[in-house]
Protein backbone atom coordinates (compact mmCIF):
# COMPACT_ATOMS: atom_id res chain seq x y z
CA UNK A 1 144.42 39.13 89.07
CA UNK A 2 143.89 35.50 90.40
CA UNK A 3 143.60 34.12 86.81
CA UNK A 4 146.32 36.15 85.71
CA UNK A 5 148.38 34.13 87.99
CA UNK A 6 147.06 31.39 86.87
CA UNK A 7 147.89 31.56 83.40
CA UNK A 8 151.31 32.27 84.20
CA UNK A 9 152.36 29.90 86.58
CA UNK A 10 150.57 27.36 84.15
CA UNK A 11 152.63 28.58 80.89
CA UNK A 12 155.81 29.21 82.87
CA UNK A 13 155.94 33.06 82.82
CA UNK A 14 157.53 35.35 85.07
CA UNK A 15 154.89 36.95 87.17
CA UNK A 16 154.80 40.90 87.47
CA UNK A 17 156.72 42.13 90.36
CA UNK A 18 154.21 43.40 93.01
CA UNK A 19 151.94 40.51 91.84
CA UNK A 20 152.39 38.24 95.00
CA UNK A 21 153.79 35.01 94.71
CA UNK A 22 151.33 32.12 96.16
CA UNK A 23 153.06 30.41 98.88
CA UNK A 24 156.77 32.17 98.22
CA UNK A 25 158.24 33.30 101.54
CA UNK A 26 160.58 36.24 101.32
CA UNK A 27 164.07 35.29 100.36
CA UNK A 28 166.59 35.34 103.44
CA UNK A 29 168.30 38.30 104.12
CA UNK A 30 171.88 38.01 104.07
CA UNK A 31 172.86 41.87 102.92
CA UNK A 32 175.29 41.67 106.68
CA UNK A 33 177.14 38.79 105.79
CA UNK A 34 177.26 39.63 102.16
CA UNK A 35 179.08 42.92 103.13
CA UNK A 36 180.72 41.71 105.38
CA UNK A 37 182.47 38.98 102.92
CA UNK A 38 183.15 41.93 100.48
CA UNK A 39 185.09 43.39 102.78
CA UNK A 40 186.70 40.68 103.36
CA UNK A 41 187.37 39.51 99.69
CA UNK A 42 188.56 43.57 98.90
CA UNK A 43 191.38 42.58 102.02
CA UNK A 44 192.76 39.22 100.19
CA UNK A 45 196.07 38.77 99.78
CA UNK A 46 195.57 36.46 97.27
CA UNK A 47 193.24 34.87 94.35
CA UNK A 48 193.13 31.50 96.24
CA UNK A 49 192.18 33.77 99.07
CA UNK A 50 189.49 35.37 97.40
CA UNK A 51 188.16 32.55 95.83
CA UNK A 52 187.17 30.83 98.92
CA UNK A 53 185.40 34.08 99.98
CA UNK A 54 183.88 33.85 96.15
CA UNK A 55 182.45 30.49 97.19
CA UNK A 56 180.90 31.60 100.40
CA UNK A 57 179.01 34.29 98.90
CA UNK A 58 177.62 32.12 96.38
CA UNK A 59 176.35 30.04 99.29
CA UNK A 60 174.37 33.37 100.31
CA UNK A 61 172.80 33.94 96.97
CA UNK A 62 172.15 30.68 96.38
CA UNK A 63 169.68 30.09 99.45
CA UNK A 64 166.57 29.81 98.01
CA UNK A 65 163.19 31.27 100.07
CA UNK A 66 162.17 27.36 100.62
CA UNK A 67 162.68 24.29 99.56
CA UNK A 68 160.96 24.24 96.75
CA UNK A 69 162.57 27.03 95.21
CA UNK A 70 165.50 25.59 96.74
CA UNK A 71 164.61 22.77 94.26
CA UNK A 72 163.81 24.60 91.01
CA UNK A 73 167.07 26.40 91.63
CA UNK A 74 169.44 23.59 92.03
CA UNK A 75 167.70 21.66 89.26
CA UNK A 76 167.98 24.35 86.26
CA UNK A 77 171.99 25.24 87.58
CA UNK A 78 172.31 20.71 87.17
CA UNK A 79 170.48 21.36 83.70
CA UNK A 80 172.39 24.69 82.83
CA UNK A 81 175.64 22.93 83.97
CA UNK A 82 174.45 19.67 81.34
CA UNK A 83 174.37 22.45 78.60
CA UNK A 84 170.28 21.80 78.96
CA UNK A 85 169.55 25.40 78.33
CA UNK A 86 166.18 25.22 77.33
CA UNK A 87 165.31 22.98 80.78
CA UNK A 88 167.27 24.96 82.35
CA UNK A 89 165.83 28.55 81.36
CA UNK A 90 162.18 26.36 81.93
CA UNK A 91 163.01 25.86 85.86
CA UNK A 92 164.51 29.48 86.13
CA UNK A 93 161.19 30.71 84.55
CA UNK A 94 159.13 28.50 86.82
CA UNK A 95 161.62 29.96 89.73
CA UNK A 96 160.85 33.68 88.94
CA UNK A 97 156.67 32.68 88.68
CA UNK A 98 156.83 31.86 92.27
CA UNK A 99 159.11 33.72 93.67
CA UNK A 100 159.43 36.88 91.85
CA UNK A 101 161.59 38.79 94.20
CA UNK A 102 164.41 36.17 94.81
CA UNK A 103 167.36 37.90 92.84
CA UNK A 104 168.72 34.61 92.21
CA UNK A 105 166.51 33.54 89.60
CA UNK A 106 166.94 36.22 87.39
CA UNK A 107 170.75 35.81 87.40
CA UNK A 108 170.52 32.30 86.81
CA UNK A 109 168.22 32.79 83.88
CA UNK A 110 170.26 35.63 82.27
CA UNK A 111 172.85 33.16 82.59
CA UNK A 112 171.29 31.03 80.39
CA UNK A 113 170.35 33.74 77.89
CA UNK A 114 174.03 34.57 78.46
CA UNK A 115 174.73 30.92 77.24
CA UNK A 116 172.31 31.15 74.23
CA UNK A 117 173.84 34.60 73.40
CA UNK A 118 170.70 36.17 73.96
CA UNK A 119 172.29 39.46 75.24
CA UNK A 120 169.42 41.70 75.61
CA UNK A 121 167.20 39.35 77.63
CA UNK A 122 170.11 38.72 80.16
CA UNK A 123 170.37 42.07 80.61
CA UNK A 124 166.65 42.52 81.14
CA UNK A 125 167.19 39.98 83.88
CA UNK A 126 170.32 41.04 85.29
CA UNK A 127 169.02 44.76 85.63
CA UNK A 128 165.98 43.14 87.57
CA UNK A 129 168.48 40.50 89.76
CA UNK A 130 170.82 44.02 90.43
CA UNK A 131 167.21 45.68 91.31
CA UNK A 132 166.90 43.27 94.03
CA UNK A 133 170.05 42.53 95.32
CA UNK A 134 172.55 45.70 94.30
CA UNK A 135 176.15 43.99 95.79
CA UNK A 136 175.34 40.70 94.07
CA UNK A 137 179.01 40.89 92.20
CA UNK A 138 177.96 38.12 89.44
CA UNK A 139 175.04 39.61 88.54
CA UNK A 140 177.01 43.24 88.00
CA UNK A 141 180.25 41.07 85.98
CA UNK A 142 177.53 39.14 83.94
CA UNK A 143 175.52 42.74 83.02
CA UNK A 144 179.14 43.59 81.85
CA UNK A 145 179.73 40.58 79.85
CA UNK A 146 176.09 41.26 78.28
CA UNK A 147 176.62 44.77 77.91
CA UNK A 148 179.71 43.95 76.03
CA UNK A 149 178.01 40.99 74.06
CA UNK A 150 175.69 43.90 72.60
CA UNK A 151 178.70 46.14 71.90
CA UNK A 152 177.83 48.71 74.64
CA UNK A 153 181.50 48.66 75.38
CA UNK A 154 181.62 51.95 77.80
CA UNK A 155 178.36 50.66 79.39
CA UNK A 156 179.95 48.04 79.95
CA UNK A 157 183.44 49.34 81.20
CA UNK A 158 181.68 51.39 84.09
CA UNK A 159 179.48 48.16 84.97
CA UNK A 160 182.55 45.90 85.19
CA UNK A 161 184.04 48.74 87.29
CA UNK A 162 181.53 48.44 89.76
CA UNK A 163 181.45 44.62 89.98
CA UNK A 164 186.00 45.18 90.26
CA UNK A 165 185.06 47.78 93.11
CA UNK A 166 182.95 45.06 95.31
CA UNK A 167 185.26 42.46 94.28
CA UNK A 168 188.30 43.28 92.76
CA UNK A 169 189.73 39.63 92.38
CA UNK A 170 187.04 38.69 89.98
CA UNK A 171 188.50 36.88 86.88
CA UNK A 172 186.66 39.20 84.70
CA UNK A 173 189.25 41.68 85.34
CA UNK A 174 191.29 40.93 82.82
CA UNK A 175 189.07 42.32 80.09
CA UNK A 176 190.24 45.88 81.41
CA UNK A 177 193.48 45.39 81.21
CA UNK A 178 196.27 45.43 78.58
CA UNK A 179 194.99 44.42 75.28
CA UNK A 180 191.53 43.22 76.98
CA UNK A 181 188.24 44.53 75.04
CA UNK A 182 187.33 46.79 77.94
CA UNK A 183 190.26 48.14 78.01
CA UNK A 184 190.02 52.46 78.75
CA UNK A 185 192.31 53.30 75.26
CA UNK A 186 191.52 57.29 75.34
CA UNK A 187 194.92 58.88 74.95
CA UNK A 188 195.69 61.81 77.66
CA UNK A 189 196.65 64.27 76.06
């Protein structure tokens, strides 16, 4: 087990879930104020509105366990936001090795796959970042986006949905709408 760990942490793989992170504290639980600012967001008046709530749940998911995940995490978004996808998907990777239940980190990396069109591995990651943290409304629009990336497009209709449901302001919505590739076109009859 110990050299399994090891090796991964040493190559940069994600380690197994249930295999226990050295020195990773749990990641903070904010599931109160989270639903608390989706009720909030599903009572805007307004996109602006909604936006700002947008922002303050991003500061939620984006609170690492520790600083040093703290610091993995910040440093692949600066190298993800630099279009550095491959250091970027390299600190998200060393993110999930130690700390393998922080949702975060798989949502960030799928974004990346995302970015390098690699639809099936951020959906791996997204199903895994949804496993762990079930109202985080990026990580339920980005399984959408990859769902429809792999042209999975009612799969990714009810996934969208759900993300609209928590959040419906999201600028995602859109794709449902008139014209939009999501778009429900079954003629009632």
């Amino acid at each position: 087990m110990f050299l399994r760990f090891v090796f991964s942490a040493a190559v940069g793989l994600a380690v197994p879930s249930g295999v226990a992170a050295q020195g990773c504290p749990e990641a903070p639980d904010h599931a109160a104020a989270i639903s608390a600012l989706l009720a909030d967001v599903q009572a805007a008046e307004s996109e602006g509105e909604a936006q700002r709530i947008g922002n303050q749940l991003w500061e939620y998911w984006a609170d690492a366990p520790d600083a040093r995940a703290q610091e993995i995490l910040d440093r692949g978004m600066t190298r993800r936001s630099a279009y550095d996808l491959l250091g970027a998907l390299s600190d998200f990777d060393r993110l999930i090795a130690y700390c393998p239940d922080y949702a975060e980190g798989y949502n960030q990396r799928a974004f990346v796959h995302y970015l390098r069109r690699d639809f099936a591995a951020a959906l791996k990651d997204l199903n895994r970042a949804l496993a762990l943290s079930p109202q985080h409304v990026a990580a339920l629009s980005g399984r959408a986006l990859s769902l429809l990336g792999l042209s999975r497009v009612d799969e990714a209709r009810v996934a969208l949905q759900k993300a609209l449901d928590l959040n419906p302001w999201l600028p995602e919505r859109h794709l449902l709408g008139p014209g939009g590739p999501l778009e429900d076109d079954a003629v009632e009859l």
